[in-house]
Protein backbone atom coordinates (compact mmCIF):
# COMPACT_ATOMS: atom_id res chain seq x y z
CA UNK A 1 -3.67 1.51 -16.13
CA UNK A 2 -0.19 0.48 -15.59
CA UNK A 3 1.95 3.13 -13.63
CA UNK A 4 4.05 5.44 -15.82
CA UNK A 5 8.03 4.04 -16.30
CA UNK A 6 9.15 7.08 -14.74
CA UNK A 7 7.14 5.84 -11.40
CA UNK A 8 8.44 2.51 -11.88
CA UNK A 9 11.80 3.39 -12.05
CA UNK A 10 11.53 4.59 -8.32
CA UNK A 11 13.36 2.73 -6.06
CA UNK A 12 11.99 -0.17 -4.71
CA UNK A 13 10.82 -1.53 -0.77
CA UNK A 14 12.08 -4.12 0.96
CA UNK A 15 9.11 -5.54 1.89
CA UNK A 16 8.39 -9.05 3.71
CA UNK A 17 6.00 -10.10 0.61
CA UNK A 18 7.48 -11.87 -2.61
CA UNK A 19 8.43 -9.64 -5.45
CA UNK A 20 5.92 -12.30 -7.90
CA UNK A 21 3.04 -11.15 -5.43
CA UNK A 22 3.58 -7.43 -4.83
CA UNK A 23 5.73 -4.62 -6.97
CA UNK A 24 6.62 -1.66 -5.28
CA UNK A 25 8.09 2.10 -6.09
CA UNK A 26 8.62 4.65 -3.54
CA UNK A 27 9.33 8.03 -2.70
CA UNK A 28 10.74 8.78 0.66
CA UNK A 29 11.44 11.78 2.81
CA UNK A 30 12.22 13.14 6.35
CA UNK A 31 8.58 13.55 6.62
CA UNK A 32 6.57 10.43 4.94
CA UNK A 33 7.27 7.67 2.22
CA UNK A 34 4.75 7.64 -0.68
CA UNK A 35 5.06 3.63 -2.01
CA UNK A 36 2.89 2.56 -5.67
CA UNK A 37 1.96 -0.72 -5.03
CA UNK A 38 0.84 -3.42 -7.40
CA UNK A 39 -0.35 -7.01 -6.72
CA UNK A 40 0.11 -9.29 -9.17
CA UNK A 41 -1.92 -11.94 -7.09
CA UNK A 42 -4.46 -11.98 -4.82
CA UNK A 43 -2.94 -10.57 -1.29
CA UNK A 44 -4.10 -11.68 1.95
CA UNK A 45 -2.67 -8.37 4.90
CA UNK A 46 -2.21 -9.97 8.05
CA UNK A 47 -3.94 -7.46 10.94
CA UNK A 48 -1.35 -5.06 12.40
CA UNK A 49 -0.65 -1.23 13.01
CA UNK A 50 1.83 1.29 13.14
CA UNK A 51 1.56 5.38 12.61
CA UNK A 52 -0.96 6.82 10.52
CA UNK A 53 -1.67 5.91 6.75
CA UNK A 54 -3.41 7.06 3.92
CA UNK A 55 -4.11 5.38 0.46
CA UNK A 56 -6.11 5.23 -2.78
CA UNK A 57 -7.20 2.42 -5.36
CA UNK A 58 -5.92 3.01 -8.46
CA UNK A 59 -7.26 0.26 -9.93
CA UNK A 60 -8.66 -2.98 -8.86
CA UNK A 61 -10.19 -3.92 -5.56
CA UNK A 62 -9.27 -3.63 -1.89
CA UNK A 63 -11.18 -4.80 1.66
CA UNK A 64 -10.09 -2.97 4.54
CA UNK A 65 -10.56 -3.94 7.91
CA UNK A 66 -9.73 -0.43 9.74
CA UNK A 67 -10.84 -0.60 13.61
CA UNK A 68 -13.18 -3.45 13.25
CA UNK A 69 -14.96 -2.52 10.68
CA UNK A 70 -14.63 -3.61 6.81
CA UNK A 71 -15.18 -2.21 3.62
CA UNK A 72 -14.61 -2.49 -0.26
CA UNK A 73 -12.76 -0.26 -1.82
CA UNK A 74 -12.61 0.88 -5.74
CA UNK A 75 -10.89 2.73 -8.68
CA UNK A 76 -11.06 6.53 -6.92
CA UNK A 77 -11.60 4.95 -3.43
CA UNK A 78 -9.79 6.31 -0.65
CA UNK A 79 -9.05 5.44 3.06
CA UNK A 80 -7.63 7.22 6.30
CA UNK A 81 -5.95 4.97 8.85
CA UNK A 82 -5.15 6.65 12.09
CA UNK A 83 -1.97 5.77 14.32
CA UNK A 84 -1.96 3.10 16.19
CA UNK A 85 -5.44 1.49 14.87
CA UNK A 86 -5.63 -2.24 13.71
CA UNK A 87 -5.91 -3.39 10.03
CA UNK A 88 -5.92 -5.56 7.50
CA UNK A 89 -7.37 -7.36 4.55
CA UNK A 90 -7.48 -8.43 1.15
CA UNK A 91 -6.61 -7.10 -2.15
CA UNK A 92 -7.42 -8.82 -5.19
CA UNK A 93 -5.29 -9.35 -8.00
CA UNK A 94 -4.20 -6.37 -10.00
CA UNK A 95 -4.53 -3.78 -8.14
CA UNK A 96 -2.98 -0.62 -7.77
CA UNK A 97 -2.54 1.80 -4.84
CA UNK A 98 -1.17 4.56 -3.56
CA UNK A 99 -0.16 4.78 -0.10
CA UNK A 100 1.35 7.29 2.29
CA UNK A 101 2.92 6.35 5.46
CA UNK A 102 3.46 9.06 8.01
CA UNK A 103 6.57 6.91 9.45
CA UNK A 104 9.37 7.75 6.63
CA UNK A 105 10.82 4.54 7.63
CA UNK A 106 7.86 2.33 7.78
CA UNK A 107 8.94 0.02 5.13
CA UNK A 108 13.25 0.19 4.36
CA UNK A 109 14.04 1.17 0.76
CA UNK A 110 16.38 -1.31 -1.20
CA UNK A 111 19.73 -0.20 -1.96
């Protein structure tokens, strides 16, 4: 299920991942940024960290790598990443998720 137009409409990220591979909204405040993400193809996340994150699959399918150890995740799926901890993976074409990044400037939002 696409996200609704008034989700869409949110501003966007500037991300470092081409606008024909990943779509982004986002909701940002002093305390956290909330970002809808959809990959329109298949997604390869280069291992990295930063503060803490949380997400859900919306729809499609995501593998995590989150401290060394991997896992699939699915429609109603969610996952906790803790600050600091390494991670990374692959998410198939598709998908949808919400994330929520405890940095509020994790990713910059485009003017």
């Amino acid at each position: 299920m696409a996200y609704p137009d008034f989700i869409t409409d949110f501003p966007s990220l500037d991300v470092p991942f081409p606008e024909d591979v990943v779509q982004t909204a986002v909701i940002r405040s002093d305390a956290g940024l909330v970002a809808f993400f959809t990959f329109l193809k298949d997604f390869e996340l280069p291992p990295h960290s930063h503060k803490a994150q949380w997400g859900t699959v919306v729809e499609g399918e995501v593998e995590l790598t989150i401290g060394g150890e991997t896992k699939t995740y699915r429609p109603g799926d969610s996952y906790s990443i803790p600050s600091g901890v390494e991670h990374g993976g692959k998410i198939k074409a598709g998908s949808r998720v919400i994330d929520v990044f405890e940095e509020p400037d994790r990713y910059p939002v485009k003017a």
